[in-house]
C-alpha atoms as a PDB file:
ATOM      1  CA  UNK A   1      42.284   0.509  49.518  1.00  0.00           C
ATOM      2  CA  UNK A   2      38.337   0.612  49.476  1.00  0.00           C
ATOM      3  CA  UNK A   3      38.645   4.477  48.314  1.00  0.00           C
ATOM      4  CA  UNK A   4      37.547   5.381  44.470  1.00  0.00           C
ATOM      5  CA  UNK A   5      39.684   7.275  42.795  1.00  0.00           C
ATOM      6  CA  UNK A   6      38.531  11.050  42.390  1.00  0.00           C
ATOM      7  CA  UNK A   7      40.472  11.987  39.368  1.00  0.00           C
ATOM      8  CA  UNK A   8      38.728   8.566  37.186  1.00  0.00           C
ATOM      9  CA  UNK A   9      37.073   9.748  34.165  1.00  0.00           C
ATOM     10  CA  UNK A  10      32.939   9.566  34.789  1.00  0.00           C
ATOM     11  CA  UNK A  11      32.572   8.246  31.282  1.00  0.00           C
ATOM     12  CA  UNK A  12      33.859   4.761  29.790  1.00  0.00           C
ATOM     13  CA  UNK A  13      36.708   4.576  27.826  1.00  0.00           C
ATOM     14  CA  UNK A  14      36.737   3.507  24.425  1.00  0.00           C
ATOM     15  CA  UNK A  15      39.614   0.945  24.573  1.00  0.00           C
ATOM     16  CA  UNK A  16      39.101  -2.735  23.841  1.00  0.00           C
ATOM     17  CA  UNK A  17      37.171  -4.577  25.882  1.00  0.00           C
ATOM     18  CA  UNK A  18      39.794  -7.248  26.012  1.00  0.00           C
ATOM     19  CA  UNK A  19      42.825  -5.082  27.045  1.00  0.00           C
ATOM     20  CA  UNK A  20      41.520  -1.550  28.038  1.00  0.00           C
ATOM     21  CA  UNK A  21      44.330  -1.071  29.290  1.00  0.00           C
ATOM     22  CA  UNK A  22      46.920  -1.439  25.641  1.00  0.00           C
ATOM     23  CA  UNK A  23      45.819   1.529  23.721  1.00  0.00           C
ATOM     24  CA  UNK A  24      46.379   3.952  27.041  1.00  0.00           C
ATOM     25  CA  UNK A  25      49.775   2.544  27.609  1.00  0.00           C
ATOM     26  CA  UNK A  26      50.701   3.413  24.035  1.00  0.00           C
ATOM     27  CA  UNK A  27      49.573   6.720  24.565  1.00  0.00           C
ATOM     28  CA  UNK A  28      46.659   6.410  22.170  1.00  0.00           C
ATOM     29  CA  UNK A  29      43.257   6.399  22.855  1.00  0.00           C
ATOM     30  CA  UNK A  30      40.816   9.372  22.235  1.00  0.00           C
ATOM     31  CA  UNK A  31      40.657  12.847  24.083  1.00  0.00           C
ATOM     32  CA  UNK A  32      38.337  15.082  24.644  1.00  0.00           C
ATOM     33  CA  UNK A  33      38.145  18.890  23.635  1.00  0.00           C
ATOM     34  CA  UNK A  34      34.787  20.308  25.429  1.00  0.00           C
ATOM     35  CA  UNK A  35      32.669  23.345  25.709  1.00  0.00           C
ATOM     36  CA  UNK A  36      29.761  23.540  27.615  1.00  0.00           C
ATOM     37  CA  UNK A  37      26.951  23.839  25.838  1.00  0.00           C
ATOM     38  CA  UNK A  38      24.212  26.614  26.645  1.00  0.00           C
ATOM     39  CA  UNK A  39      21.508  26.713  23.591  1.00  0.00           C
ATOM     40  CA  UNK A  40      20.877  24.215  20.621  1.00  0.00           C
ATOM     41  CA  UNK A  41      21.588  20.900  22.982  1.00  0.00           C
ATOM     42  CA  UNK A  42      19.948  17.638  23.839  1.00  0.00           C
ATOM     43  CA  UNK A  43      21.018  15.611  26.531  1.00  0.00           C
ATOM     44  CA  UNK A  44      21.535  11.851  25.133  1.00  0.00           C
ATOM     45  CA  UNK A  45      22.276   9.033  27.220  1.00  0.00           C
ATOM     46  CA  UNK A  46      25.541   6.603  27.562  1.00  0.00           C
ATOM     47  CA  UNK A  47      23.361   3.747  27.234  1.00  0.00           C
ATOM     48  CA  UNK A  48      22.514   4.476  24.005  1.00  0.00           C
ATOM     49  CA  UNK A  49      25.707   6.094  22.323  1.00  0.00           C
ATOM     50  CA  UNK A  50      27.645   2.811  23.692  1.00  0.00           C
ATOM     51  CA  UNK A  51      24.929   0.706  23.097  1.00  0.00           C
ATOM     52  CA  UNK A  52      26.652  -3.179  22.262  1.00  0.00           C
ATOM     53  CA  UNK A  53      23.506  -4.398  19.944  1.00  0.00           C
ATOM     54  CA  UNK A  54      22.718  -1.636  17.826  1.00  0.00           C
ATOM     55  CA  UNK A  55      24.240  -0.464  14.230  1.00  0.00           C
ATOM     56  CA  UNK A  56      25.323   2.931  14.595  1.00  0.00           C
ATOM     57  CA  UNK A  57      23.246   4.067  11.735  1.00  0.00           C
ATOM     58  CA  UNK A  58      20.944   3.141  14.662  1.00  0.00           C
ATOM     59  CA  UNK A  59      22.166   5.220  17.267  1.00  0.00           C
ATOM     60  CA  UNK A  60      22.948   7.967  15.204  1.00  0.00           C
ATOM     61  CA  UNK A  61      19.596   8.217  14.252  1.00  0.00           C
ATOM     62  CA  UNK A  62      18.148   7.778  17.676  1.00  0.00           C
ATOM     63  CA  UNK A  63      19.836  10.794  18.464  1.00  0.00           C
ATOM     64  CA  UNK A  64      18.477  12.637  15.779  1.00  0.00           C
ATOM     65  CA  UNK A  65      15.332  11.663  16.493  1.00  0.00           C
ATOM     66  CA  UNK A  66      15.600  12.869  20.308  1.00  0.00           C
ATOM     67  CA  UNK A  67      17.027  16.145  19.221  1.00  0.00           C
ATOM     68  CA  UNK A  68      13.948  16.915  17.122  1.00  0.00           C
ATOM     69  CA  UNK A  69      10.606  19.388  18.033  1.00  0.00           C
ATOM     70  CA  UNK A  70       7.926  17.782  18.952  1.00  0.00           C
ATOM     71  CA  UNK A  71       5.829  17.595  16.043  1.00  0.00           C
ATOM     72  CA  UNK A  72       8.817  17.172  13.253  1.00  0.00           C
ATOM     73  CA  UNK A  73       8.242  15.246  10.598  1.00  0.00           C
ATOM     74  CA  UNK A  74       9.509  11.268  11.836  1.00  0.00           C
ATOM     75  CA  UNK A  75       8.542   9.089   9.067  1.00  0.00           C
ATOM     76  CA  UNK A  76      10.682   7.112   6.513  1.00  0.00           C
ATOM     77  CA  UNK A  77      10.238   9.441   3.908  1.00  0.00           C
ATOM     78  CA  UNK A  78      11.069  12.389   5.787  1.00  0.00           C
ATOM     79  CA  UNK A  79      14.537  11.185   7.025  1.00  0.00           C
ATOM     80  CA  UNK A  80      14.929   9.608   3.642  1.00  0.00           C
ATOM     81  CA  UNK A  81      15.208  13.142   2.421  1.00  0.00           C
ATOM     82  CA  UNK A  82      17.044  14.555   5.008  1.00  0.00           C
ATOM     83  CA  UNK A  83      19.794  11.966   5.679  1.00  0.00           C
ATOM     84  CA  UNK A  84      21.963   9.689   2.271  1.00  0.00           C
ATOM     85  CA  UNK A  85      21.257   6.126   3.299  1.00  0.00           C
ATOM     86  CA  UNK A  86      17.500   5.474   1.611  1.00  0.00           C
ATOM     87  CA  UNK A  87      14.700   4.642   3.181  1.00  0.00           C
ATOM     88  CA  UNK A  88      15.864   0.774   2.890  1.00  0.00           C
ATOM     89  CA  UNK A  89      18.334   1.036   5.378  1.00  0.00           C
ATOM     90  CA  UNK A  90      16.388   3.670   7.585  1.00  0.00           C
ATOM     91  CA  UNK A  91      13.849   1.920   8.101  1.00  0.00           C
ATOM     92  CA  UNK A  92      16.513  -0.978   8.958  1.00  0.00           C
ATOM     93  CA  UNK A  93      17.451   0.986  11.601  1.00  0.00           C
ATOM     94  CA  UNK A  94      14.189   2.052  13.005  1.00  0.00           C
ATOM     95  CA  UNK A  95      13.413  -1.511  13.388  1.00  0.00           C
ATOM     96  CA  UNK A  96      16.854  -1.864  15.829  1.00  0.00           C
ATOM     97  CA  UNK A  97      15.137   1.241  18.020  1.00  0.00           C
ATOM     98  CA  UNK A  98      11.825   0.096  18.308  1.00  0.00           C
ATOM     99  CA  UNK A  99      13.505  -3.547  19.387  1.00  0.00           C
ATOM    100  CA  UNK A 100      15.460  -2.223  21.624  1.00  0.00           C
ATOM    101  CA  UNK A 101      12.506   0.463  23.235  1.00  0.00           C
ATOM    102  CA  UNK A 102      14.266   3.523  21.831  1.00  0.00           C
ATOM    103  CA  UNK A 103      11.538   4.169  19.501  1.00  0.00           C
ATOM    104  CA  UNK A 104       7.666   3.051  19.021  1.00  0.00           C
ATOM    105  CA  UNK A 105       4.695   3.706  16.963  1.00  0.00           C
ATOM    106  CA  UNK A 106       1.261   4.741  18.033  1.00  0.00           C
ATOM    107  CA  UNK A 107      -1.716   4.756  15.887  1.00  0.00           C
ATOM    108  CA  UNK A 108      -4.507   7.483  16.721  1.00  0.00           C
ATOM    109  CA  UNK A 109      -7.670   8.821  15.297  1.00  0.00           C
ATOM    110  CA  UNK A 110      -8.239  12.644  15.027  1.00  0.00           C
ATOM    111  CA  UNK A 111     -11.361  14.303  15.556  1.00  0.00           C
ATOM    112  CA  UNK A 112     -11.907  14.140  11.737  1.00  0.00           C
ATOM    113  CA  UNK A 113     -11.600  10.358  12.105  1.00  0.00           C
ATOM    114  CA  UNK A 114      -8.099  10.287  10.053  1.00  0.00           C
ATOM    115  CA  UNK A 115      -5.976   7.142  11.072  1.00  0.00           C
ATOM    116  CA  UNK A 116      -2.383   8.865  11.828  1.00  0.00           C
ATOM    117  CA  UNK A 117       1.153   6.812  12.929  1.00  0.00           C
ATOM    118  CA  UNK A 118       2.674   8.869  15.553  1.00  0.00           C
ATOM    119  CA  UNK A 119       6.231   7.972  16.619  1.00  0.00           C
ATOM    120  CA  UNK A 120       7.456   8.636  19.742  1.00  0.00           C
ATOM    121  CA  UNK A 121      11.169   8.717  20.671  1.00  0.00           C
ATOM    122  CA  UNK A 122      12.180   7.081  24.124  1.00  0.00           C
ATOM    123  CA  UNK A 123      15.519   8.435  25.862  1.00  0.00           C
ATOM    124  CA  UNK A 124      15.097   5.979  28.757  1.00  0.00           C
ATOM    125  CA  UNK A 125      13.382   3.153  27.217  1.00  0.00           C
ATOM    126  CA  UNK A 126      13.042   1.105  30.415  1.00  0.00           C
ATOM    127  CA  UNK A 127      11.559   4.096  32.197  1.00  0.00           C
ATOM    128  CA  UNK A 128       8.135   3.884  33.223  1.00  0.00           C
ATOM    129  CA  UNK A 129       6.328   5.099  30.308  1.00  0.00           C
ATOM    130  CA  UNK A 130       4.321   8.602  30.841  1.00  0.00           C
ATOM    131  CA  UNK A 131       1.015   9.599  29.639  1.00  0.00           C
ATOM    132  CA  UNK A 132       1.108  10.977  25.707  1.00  0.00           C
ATOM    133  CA  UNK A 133       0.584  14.968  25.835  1.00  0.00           C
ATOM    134  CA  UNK A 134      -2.352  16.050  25.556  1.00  0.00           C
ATOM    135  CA  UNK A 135      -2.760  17.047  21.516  1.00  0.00           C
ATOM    136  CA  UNK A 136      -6.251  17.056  20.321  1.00  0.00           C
ATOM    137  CA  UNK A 137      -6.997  13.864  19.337  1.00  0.00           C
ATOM    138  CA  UNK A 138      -8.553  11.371  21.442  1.00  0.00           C
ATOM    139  CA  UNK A 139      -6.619   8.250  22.433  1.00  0.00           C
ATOM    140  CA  UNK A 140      -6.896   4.834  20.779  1.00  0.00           C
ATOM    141  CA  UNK A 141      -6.547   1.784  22.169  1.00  0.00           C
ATOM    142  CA  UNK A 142      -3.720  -0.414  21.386  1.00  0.00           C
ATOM    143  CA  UNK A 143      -4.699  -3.529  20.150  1.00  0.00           C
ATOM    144  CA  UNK A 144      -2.382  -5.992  21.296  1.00  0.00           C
ATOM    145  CA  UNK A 145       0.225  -8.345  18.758  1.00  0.00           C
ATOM    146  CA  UNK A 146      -1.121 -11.323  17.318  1.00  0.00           C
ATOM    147  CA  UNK A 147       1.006 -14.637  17.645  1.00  0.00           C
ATOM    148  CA  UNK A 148       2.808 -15.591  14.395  1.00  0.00           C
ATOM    149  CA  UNK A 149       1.700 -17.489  12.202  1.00  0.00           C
ATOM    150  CA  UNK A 150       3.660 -20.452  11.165  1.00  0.00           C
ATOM    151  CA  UNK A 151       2.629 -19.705   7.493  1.00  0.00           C
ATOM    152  CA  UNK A 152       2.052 -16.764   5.239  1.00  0.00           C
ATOM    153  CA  UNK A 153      -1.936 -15.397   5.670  1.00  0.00           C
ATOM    154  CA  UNK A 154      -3.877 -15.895   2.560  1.00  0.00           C
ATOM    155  CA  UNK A 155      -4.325 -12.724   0.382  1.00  0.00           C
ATOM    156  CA  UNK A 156      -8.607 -11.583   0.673  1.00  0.00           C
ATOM    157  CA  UNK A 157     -10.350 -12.669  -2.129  1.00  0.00           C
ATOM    158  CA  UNK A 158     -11.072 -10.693  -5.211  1.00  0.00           C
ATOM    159  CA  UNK A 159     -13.674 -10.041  -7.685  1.00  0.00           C
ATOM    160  CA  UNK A 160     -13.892 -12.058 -10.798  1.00  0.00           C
ATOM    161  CA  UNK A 161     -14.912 -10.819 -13.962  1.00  0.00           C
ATOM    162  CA  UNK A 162     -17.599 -12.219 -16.143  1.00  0.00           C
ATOM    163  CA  UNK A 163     -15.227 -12.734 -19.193  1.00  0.00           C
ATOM    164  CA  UNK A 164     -11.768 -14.280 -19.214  1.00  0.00           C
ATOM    165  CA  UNK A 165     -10.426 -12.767 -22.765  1.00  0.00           C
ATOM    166  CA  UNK A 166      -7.071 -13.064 -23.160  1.00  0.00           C
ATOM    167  CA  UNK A 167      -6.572  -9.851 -23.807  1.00  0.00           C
ATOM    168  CA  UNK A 168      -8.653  -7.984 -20.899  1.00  0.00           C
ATOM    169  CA  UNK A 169      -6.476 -10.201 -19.068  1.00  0.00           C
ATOM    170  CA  UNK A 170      -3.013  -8.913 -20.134  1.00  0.00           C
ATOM    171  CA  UNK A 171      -4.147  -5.570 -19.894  1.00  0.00           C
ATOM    172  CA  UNK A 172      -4.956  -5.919 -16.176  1.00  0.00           C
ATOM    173  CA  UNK A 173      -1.233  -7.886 -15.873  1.00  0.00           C
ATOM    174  CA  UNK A 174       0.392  -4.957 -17.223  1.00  0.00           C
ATOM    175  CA  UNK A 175      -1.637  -2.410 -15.236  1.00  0.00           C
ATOM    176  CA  UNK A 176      -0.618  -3.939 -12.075  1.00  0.00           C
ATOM    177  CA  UNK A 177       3.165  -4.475 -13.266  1.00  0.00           C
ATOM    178  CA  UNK A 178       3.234  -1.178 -13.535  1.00  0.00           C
ATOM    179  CA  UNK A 179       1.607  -0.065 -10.264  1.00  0.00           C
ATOM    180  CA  UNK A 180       6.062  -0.098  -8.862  1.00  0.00           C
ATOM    181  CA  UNK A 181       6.591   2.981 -11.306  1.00  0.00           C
ATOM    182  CA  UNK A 182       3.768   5.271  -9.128  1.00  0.00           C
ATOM    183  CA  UNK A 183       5.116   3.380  -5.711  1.00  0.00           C
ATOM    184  CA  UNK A 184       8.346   1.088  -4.865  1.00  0.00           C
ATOM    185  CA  UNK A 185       6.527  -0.249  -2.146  1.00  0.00           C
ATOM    186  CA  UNK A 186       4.049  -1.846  -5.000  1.00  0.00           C
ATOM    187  CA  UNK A 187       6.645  -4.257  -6.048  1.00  0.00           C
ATOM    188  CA  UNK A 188       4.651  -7.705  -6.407  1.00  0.00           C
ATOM    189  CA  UNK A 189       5.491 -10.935  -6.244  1.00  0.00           C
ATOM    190  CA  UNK A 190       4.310 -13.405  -9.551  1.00  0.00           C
ATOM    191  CA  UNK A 191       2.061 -14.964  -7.103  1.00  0.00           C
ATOM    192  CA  UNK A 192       0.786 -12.035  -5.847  1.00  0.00           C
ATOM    193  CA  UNK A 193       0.053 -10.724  -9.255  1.00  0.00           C
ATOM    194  CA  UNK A 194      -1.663 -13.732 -10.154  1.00  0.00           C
ATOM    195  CA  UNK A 195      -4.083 -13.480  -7.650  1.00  0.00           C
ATOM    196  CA  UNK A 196      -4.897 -10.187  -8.142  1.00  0.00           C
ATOM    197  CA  UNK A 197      -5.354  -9.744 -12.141  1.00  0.00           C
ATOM    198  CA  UNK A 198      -9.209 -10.956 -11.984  1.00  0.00           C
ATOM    199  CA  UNK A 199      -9.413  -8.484  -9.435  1.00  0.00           C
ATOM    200  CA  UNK A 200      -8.495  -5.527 -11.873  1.00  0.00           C
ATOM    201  CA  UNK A 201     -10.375  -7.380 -15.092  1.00  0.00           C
ATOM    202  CA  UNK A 202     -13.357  -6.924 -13.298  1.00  0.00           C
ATOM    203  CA  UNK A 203     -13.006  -3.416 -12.941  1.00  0.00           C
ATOM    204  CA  UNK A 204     -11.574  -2.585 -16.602  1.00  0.00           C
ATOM    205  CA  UNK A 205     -14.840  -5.289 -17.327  1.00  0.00           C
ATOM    206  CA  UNK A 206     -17.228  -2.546 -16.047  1.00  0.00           C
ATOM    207  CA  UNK A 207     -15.990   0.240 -18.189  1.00  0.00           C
ATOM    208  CA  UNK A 208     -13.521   1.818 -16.064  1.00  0.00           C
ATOM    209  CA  UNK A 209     -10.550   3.141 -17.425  1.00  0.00           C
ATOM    210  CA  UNK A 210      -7.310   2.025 -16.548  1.00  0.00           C
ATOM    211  CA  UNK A 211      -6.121   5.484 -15.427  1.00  0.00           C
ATOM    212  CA  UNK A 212      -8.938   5.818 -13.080  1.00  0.00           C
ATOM    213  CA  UNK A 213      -8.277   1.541 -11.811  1.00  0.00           C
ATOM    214  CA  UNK A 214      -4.569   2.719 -11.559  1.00  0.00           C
ATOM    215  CA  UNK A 215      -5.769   6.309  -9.341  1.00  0.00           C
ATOM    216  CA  UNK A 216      -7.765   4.302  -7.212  1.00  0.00           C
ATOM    217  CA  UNK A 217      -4.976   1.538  -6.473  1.00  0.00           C
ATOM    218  CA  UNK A 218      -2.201   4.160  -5.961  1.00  0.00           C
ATOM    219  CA  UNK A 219      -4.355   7.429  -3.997  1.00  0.00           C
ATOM    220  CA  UNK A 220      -3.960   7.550  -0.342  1.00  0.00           C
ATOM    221  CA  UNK A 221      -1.439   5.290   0.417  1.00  0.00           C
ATOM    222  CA  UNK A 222      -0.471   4.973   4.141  1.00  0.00           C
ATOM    223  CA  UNK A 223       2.943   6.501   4.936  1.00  0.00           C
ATOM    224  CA  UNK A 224       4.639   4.023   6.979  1.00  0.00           C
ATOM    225  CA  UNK A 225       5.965   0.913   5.068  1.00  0.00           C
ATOM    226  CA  UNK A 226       3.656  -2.186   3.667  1.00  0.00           C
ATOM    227  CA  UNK A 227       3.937  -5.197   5.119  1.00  0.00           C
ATOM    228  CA  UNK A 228       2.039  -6.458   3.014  1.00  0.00           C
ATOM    229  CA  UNK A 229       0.903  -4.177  -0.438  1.00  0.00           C
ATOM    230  CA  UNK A 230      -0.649  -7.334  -2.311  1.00  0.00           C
ATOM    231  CA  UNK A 231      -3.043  -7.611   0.896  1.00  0.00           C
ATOM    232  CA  UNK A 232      -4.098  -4.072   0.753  1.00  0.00           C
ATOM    233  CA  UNK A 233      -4.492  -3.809  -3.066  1.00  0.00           C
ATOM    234  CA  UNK A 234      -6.967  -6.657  -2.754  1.00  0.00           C
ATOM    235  CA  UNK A 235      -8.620  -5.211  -0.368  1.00  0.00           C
ATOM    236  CA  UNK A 236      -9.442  -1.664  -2.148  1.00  0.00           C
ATOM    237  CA  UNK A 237     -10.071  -4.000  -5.745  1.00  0.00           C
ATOM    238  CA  UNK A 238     -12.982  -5.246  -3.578  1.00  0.00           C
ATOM    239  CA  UNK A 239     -14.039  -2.590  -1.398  1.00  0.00           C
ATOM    240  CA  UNK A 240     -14.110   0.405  -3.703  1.00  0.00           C
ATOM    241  CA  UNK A 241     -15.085  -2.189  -6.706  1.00  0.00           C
ATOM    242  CA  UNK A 242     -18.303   0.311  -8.811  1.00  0.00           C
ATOM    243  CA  UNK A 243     -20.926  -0.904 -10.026  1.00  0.00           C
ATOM    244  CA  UNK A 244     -21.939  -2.119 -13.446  1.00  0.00           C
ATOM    245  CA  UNK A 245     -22.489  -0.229 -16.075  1.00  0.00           C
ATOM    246  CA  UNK A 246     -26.362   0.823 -16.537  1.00  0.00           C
ATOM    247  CA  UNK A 247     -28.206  -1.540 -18.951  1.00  0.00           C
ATOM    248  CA  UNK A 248     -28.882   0.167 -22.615  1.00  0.00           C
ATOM    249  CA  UNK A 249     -31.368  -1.831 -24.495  1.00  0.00           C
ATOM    250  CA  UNK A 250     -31.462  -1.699 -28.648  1.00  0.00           C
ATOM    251  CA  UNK A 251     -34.273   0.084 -29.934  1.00  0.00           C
ATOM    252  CA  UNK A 252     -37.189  -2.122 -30.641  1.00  0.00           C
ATOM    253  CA  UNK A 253     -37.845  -3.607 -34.367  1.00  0.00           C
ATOM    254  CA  UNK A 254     -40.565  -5.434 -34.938  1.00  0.00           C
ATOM    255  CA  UNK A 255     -40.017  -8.339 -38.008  1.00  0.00           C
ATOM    256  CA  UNK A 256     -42.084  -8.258 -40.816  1.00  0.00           C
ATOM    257  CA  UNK A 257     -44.622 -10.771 -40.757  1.00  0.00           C
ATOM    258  CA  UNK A 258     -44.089 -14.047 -42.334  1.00  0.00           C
ATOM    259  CA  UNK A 259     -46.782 -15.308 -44.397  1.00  0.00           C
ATOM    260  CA  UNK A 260     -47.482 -19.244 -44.979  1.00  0.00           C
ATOM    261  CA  UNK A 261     -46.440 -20.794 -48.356  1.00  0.00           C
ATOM    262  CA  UNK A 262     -49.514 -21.522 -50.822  1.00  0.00           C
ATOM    263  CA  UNK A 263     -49.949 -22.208 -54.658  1.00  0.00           C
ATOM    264  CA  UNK A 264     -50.756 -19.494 -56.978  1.00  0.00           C
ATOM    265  CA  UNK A 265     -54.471 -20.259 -58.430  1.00  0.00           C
ATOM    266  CA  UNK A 266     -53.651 -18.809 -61.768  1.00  0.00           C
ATOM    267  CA  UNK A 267     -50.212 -20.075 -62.666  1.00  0.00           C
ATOM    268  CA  UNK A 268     -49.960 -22.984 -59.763  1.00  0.00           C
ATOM    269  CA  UNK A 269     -46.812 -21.246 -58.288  1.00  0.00           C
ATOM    270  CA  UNK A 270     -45.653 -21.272 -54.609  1.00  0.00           C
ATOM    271  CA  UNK A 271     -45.459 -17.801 -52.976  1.00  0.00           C
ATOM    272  CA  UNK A 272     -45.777 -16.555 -49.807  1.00  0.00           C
ATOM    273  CA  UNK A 273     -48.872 -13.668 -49.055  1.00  0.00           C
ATOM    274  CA  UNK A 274     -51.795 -13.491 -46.884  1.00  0.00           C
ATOM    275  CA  UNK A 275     -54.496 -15.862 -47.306  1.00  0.00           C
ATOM    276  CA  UNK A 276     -56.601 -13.712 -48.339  1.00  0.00           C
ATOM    277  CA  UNK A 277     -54.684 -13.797 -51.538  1.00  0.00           C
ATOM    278  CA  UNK A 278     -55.100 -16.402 -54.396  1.00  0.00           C
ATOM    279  CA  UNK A 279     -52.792 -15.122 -57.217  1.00  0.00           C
ATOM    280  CA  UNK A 280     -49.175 -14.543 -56.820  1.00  0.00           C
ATOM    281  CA  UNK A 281     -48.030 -10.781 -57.956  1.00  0.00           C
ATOM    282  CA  UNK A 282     -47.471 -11.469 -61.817  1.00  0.00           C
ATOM    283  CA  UNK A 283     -50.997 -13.143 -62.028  1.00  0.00           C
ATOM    284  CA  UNK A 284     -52.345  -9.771 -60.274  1.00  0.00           C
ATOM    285  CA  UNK A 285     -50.135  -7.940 -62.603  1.00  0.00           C
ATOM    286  CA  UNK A 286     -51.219  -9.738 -65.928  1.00  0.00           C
ATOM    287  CA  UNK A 287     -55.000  -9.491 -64.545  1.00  0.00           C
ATOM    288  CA  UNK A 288     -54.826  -5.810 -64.040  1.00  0.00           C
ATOM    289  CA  UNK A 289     -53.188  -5.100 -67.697  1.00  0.00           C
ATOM    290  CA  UNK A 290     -56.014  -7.046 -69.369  1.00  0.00           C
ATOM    291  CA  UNK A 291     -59.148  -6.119 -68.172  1.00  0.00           C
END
């Protein structure tokens, strides 16, 4: 009675898990038509393809992921073009794999000092984990999570402009409003905008176009999703904020003099002239026509 039974399938059955035994008796159920595979193949795990917690949008992509070169191209945007669903709902579903240890991120600096995300795929994820291959760049330490915060972190400060005019104002509003049509990930919040618009007025304040504030907001965005983009555009409106413009000073003019008031000696008029002078300009005129 204690012997298995030779002939039982290795693999589990996909009946219910409440009666496995109804859809067999009705002669349902799925078969099997197999050929051994001997190029092109990856081996992928039961405990993953009948994993009970994860989407299959999740495991589907897992084994994607395992089936790739090392080196292919991992990122949101990458399987965003390969596969329909949008990077929304992939990056859903990268989330599920890194919970569950199928999946994690690595950040490491190259020998030209470049921050890259690297992401490695786990087919056993509670396997002991081996040592990353050896690729050039030297290892980075992982800095470990921070406990949660109960609350939302405050965004850094800002610069703030020396004028508040209404309408430098709006046009640092609208600049940042727009910032979504360069990058959906630059969708802000109200608030968010709010606390950033000084930020940008102090730039447009110091003579810089709003092409070139726009560039420098948009240029060089990490790949990997923003957790937070209203925290990193502060940061670059006050890191990478140039300096003032240089100081032009107006020519120099100097004022004609201004002489003191006096009374004419000839005619007893005011007028203004050095006081050297006694006679106001139509005494000196009348003196010098009559001799």
């Amino acid at each position: 009675m204690d012997t298995q039974n030779p002939s039982a399938p290795p693999r589990a059955q996909s009946a219910p898990a409440d009666n496995p035994s109804r859809t067999r008796r009705h002669g349902g159920g799925i078969t099997h038509d197999n050929t051994r595979h001997t190029t092109r193949f990856v081996v992928i795990g039961n405990h993953l393809v009948q994993h009970k917690e994860l989407s299959l949008l999740a495991i589907g992509l897992s084994c994607h992921l395992q089936s790739l070169p090392a080196g292919a191209g991992a990122d949101i945007k990458s399987l965003a073009a390969r596969f329909p669903e949008g990077p929304t709902r992939i990056a859903a579903a990268l989330r599920e794999l890194e919970a569950h240890g199928y999946l994690r991120r690595e950040r490491h600096r190259t020998q030209t000092g470049r921050i890259v995300t690297r992401t490695v795929s786990c087919n056993q994820p509670h396997a002991s984990r081996r040592e990353p291959a050896d690729t050039g760049c030297p290892p980075a330490k992982r800095t470990p999570t921070p406990p949660r915060r109960t609350g939302p972190k405050a965004l850094p400060a800002v610069p703030r402009p020396s004028s508040t005019a209404p309408a430098l104002l709006q046009t640092a509003l609208d600049l940042l409003a727009d910032l979504r049509r360069r990058d959906a990930r630059l969708l802000l919040s109200a608030t968010d905008t709010a606390h950033l618009v000084p930020g940008v007025a102090a730039w447009l304040e110091r003579g810089v176009a709003p092409s070139a504030v726009r560039h420098a907001l948009t240029t060089g965005l990490p790949e990997e999703p923003l957790r937070r983009p209203a925290a990193l555009l502060a940061h670059r409106l006050t890191d990478r904020l140039p300096p003032p413009p240089p100081f032009r000073t107006q020519s120099a003019v100097v004022p004609p003099p201004r002489h003191p008031l006096q009374n004419c000696e000839g005619c007893d008029r005011g007028f203004r002239a050095p006081e050297t002078e006694s006679h106001c300009r139509d005494c000196l005129t009348a003196v010098a026509s009559h001799p």
